[in-house]
Protein backbone atom coordinates (compact mmCIF):
# COMPACT_ATOMS: atom_id res chain seq x y z
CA UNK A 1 36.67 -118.33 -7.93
CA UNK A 2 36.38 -122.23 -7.54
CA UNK A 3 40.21 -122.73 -8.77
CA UNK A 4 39.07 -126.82 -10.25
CA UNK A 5 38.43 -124.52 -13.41
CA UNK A 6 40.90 -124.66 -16.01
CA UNK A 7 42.06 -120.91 -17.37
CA UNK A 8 44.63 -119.24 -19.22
CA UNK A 9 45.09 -115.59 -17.69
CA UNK A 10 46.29 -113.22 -20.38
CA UNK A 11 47.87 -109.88 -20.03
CA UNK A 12 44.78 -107.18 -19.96
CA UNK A 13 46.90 -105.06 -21.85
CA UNK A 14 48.17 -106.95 -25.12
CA UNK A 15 45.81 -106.24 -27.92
CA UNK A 16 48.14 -107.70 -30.90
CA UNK A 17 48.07 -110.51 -32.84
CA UNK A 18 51.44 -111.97 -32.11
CA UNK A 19 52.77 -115.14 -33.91
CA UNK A 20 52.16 -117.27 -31.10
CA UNK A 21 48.52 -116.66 -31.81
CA UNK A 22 48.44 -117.97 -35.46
CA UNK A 23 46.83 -121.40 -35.13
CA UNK A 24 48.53 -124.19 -35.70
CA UNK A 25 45.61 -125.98 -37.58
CA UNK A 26 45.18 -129.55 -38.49
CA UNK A 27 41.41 -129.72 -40.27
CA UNK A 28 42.15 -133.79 -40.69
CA UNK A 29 43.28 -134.17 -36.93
CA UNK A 30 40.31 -132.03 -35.40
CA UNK A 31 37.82 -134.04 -37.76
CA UNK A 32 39.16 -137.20 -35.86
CA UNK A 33 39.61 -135.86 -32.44
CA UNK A 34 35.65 -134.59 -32.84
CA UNK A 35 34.35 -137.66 -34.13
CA UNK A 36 35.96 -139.93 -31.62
CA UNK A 37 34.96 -137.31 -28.76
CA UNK A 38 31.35 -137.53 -30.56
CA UNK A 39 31.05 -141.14 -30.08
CA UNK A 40 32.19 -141.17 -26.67
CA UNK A 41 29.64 -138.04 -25.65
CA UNK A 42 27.31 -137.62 -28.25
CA UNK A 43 24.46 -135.95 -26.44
CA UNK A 44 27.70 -133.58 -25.32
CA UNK A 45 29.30 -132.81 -28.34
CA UNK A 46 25.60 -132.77 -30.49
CA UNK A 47 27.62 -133.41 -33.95
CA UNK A 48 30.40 -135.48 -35.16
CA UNK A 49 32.05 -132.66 -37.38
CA UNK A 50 33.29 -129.13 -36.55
CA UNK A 51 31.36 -126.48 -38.43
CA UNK A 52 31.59 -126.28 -42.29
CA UNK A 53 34.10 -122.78 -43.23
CA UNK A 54 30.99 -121.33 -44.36
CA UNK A 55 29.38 -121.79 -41.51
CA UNK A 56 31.93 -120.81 -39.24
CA UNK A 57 32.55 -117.17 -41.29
CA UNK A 58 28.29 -116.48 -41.62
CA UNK A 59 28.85 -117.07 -37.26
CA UNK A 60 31.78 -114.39 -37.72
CA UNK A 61 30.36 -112.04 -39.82
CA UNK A 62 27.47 -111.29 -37.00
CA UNK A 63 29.90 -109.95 -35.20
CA UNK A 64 31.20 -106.18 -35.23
CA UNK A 65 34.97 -106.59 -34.09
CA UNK A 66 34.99 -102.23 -33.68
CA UNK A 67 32.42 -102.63 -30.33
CA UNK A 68 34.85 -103.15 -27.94
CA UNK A 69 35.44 -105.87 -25.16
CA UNK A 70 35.54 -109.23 -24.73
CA UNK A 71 34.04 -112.07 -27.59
CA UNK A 72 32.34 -114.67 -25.67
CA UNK A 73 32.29 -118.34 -27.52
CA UNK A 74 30.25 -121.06 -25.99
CA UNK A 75 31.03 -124.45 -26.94
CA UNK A 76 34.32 -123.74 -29.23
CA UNK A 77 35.43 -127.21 -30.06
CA UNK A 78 38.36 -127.78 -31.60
CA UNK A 79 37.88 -123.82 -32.58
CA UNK A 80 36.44 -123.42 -36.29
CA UNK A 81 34.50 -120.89 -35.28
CA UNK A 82 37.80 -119.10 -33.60
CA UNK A 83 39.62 -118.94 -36.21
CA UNK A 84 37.26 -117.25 -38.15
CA UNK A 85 36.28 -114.63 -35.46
CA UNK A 86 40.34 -114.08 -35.48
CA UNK A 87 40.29 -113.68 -39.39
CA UNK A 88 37.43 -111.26 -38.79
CA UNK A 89 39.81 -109.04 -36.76
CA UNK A 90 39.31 -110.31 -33.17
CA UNK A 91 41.89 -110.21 -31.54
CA UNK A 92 42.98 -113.63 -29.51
CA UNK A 93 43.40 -111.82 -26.66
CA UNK A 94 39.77 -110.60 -26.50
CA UNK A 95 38.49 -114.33 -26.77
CA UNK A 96 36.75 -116.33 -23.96
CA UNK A 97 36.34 -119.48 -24.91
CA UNK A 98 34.49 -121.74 -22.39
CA UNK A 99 34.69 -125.31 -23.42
CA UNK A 100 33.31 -128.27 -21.47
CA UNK A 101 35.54 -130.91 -23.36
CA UNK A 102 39.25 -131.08 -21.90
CA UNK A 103 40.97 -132.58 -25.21
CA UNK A 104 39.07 -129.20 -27.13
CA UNK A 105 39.98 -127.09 -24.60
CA UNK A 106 44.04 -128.03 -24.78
CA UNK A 107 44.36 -127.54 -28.42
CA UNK A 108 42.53 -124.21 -27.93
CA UNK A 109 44.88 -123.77 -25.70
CA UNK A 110 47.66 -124.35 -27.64
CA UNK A 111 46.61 -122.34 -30.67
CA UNK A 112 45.29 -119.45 -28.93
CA UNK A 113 47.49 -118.75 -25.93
CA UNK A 114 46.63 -115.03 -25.51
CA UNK A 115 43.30 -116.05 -25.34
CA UNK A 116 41.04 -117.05 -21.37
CA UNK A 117 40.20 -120.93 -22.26
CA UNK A 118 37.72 -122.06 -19.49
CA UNK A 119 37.19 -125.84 -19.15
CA UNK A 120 33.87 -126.07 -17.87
CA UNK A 121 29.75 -125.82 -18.18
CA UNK A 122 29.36 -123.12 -20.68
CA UNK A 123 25.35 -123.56 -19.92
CA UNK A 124 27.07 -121.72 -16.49
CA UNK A 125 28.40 -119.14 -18.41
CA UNK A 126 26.21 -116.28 -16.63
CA UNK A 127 27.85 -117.08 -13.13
CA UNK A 128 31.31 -118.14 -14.64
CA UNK A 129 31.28 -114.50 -16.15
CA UNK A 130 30.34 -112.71 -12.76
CA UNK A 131 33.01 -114.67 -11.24
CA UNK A 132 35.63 -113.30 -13.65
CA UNK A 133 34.15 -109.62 -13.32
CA UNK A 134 34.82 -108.73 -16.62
CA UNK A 135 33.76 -105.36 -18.38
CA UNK A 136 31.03 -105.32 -20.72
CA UNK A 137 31.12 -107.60 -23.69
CA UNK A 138 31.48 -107.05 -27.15
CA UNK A 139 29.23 -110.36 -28.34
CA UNK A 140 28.67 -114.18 -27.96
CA UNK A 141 28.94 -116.45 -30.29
CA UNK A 142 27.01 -119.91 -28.72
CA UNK A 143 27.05 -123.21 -30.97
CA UNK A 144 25.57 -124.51 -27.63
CA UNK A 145 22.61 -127.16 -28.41
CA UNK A 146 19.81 -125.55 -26.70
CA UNK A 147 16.67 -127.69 -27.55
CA UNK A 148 17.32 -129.78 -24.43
CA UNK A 149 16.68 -126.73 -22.32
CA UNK A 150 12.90 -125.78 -21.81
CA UNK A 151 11.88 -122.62 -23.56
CA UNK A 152 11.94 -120.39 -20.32
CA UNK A 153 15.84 -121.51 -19.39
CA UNK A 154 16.89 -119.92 -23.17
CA UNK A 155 14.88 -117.25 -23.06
CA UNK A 156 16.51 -116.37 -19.61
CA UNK A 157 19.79 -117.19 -20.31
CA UNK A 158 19.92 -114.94 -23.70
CA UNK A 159 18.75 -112.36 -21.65
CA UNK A 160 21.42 -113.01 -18.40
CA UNK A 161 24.44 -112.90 -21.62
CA UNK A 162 22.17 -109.58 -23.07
CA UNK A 163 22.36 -108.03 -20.11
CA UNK A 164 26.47 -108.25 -19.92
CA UNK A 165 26.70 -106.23 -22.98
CA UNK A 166 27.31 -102.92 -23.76
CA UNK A 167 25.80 -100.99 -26.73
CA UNK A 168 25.53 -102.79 -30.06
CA UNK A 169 26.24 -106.14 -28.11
CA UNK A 170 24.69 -109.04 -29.61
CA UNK A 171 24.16 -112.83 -29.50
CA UNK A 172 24.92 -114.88 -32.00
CA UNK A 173 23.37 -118.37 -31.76
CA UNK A 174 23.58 -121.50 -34.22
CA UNK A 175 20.70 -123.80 -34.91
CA UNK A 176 19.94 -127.00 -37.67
CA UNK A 177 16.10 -125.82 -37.02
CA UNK A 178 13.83 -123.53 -39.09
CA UNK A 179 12.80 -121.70 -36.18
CA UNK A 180 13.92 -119.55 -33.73
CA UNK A 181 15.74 -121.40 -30.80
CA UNK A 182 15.14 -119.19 -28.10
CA UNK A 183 11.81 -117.72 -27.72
CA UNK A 184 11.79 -114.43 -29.06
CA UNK A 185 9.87 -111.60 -26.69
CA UNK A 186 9.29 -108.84 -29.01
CA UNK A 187 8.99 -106.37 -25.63
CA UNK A 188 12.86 -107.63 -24.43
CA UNK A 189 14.60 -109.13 -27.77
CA UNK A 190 14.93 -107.91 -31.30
CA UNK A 191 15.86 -110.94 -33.74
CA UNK A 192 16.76 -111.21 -37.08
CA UNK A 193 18.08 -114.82 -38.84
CA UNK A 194 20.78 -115.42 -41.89
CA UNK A 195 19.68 -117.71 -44.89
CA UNK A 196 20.14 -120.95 -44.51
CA UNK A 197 23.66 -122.19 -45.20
CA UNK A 198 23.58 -125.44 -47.02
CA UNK A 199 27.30 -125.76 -47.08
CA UNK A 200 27.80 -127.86 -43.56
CA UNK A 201 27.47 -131.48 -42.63
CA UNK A 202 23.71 -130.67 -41.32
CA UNK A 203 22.30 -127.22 -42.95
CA UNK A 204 22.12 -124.31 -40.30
CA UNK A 205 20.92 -120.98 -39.60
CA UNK A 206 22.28 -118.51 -37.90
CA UNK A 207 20.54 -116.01 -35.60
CA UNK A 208 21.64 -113.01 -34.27
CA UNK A 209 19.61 -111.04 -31.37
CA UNK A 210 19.96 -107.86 -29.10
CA UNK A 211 18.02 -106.71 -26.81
CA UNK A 212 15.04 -104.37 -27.77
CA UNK A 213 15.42 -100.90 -27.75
């Protein structure tokens, strides 16, 4: 495994919520560390806000936390979307959060020190993930922009992360666009979309898919 990586290695075995795992949250100071990482990166970071609490808990609420194994989030941030996968019952220590950004990943980090925080590519997350050899996941969460990719890449890449599942594993996927953005194959991928959630600094959708039966 190319060590240049940044990780925390947990204990396999803890499956507890301990105190140490109770962020330590600062809304203001994430808004500001966001914002300023926004303006330095913007085509990086793809908004200047963390997501809205509604937002974050519709992302959440996709998820089952009873199908067991590891919770994959792409593109964390300064973790609004972690905290509420924790307050849906996921425990930290099932968490991989792969985060390109080294000032996100730290304060991830530092909330959530049960959990693997990767600093790196999380468009790599396919071959990061075979590198770990990890059981089957329970679900990914992705706030990743994807519209920069062509078509094929997402279509391929939903179905590399698919294919690391085990039953009932889903992908959870955020977009500001009306459609769909990942081509949907009705032969390989089963979709389904949330209302739109008017509640966050741009409104969203979230889409959940799994691969066809």
């Amino acid at each position: 495994m190319n060590t240049s990586r940044d990780e925390h290695v947990k204990d396999p075995e803890r499956t507890e919520l301990t105190r140490s795992d109770i962020p330590r949250r600062s809304p203001s100071s994430d808004e500001l560390v966001f914002f300023r990482t926004w303006l330095r990166a913007p085509l990086v970071t793809a908004t200047f806000l963390p997501s809205s609490p509604n937002l974050s808990r519709a992302l959440a609420a996709a998820i089952d936390p009873s199908i067991p194994g590891a919770v994959l989030e792409l593109g964390p941030g300064t973790g609004a979307v972690t905290a509420a996968l924790v307050e849906r019952g996921i425990a930290p220590d099932r968490l991989i959060l792969i985060e390109l950004m080294p000032e996100f990943s730290e304060r991830l980090r530092d909330r959530y020190p049960s959990a693997r925080v990767i600093t790196g590519d999380a468009f790599s997350a396919p071959s990061l993930l075979a590198e770990l050899g990890l059981g089957p996941l329970s679900a990914v969460v992705s706030c990743l922009p994807l519209y920069g990719r062509p078509p094929s890449w997402r279509q391929s890449f939903l179905l590399d992360l698919l294919s690391l599942g085990g039953p009932g594993h889903r992908f959870v996927q955020v977009t500001n666009f009306p459609a769909s953005p990942i081509p949907i194959d009705r032969r390989k991928i089963e979709a389904s979309s949330s209302p739109r959630i008017w509640l966050n600094v741009f409104p969203a959708v979230v889409w959940t898919y799994r691969l066809a039966k």
